[in-house]
C-alpha atoms as a PDB file:
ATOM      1  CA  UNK A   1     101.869 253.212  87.447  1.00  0.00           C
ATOM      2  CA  UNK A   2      99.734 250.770  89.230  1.00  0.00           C
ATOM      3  CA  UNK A   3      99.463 252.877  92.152  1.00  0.00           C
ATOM      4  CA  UNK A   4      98.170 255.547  90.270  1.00  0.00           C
ATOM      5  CA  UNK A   5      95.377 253.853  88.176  1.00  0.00           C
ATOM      6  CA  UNK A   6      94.315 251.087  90.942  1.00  0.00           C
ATOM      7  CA  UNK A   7      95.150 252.347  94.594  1.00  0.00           C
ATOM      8  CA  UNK A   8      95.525 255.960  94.905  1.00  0.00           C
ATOM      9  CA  UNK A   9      92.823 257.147  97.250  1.00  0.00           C
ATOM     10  CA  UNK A  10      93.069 260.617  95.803  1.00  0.00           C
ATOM     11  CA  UNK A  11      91.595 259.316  92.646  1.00  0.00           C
ATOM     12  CA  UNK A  12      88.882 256.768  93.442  1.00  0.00           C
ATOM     13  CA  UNK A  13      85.741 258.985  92.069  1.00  0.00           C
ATOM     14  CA  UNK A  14      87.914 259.661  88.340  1.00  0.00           C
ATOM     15  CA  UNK A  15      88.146 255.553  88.603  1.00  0.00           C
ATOM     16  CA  UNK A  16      84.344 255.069  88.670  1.00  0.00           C
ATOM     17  CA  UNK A  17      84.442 254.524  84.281  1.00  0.00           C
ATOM     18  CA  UNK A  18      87.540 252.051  84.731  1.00  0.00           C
ATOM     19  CA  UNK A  19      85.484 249.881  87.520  1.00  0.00           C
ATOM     20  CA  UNK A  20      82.208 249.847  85.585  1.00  0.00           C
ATOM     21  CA  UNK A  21      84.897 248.504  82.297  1.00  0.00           C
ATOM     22  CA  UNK A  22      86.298 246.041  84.242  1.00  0.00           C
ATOM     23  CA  UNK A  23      85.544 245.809  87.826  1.00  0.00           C
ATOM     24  CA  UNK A  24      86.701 241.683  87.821  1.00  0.00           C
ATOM     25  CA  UNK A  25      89.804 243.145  86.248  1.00  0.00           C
ATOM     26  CA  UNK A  26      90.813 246.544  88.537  1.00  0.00           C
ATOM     27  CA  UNK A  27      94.487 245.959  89.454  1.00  0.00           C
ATOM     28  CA  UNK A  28      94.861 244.395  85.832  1.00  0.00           C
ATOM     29  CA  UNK A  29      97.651 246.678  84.096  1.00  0.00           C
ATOM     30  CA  UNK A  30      97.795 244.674  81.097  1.00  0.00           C
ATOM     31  CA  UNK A  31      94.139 244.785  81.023  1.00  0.00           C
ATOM     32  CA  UNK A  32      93.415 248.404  80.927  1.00  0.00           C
ATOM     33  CA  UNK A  33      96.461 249.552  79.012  1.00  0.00           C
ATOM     34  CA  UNK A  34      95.725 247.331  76.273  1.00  0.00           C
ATOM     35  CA  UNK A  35      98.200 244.685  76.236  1.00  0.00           C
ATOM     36  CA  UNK A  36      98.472 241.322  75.365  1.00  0.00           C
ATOM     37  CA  UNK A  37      99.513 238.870  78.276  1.00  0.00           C
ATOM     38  CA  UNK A  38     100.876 235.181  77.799  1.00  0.00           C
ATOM     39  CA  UNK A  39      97.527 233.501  78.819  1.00  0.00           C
ATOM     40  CA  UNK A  40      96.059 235.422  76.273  1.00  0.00           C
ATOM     41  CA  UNK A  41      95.133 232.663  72.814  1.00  0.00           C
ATOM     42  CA  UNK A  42      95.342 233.657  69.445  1.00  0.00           C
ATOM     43  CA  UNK A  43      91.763 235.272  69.239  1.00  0.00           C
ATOM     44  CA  UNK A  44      92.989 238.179  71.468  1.00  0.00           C
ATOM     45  CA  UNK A  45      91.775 241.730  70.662  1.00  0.00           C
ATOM     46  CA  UNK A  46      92.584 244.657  73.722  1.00  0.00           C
ATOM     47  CA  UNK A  47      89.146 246.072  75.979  1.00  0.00           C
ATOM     48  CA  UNK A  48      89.262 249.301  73.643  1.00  0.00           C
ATOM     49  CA  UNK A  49      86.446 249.996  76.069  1.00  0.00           C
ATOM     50  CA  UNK A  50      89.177 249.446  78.907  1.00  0.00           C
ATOM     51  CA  UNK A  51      91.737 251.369  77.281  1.00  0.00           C
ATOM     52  CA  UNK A  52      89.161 254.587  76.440  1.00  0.00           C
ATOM     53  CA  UNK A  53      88.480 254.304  80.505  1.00  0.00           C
ATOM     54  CA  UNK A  54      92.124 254.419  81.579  1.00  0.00           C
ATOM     55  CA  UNK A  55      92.698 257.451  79.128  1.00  0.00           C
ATOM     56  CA  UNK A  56      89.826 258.863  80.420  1.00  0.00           C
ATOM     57  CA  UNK A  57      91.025 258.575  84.233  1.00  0.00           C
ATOM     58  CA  UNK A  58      94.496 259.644  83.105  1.00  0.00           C
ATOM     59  CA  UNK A  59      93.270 263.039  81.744  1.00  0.00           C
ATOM     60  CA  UNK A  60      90.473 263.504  84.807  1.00  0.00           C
ATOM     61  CA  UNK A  61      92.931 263.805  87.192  1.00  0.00           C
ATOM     62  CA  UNK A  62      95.525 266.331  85.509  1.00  0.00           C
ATOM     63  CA  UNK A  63      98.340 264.084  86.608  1.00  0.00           C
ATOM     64  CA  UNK A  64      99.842 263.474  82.611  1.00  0.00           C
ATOM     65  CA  UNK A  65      99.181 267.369  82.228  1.00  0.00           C
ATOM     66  CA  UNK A  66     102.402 269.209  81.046  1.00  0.00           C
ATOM     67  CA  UNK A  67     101.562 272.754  82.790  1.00  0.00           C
ATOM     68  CA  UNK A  68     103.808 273.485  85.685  1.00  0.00           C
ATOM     69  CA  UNK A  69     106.867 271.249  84.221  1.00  0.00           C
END
């Protein structure tokens, strides 16, 4: 999974919406999917903008597409 979303080098123009989200962050799984990590505090709310991005990139590249299974 992190290969996909942070290093692939066949992906790194359907990144682009992910880095200008959270370039500090890129390489941040928790970060982009949503989730809550233990440093988090109480206050926490997810980066919906993060998690639209990472949906985004998920469907741009075809790779979660079911045709061909």
């Amino acid at each position: 999974m992190e290969h996909f979303l942070f290093r692939c080098t066949r992906w790194e123009a359907e990144r682009d919406a992910m880095r200008r989200v959270g370039q500090n962050m890129m390489g941040n799984l928790s970060f982009f999917l949503g989730g809550k990590s233990a440093s988090d505090g109480a206050k926490w709310r997810p980066n919906l903008e993060a998690v639209r991005a990472t949906v985004k990139f998920a469907m741009a590249t075809g790779r979660l597409s079911q045709e061909g299974v």
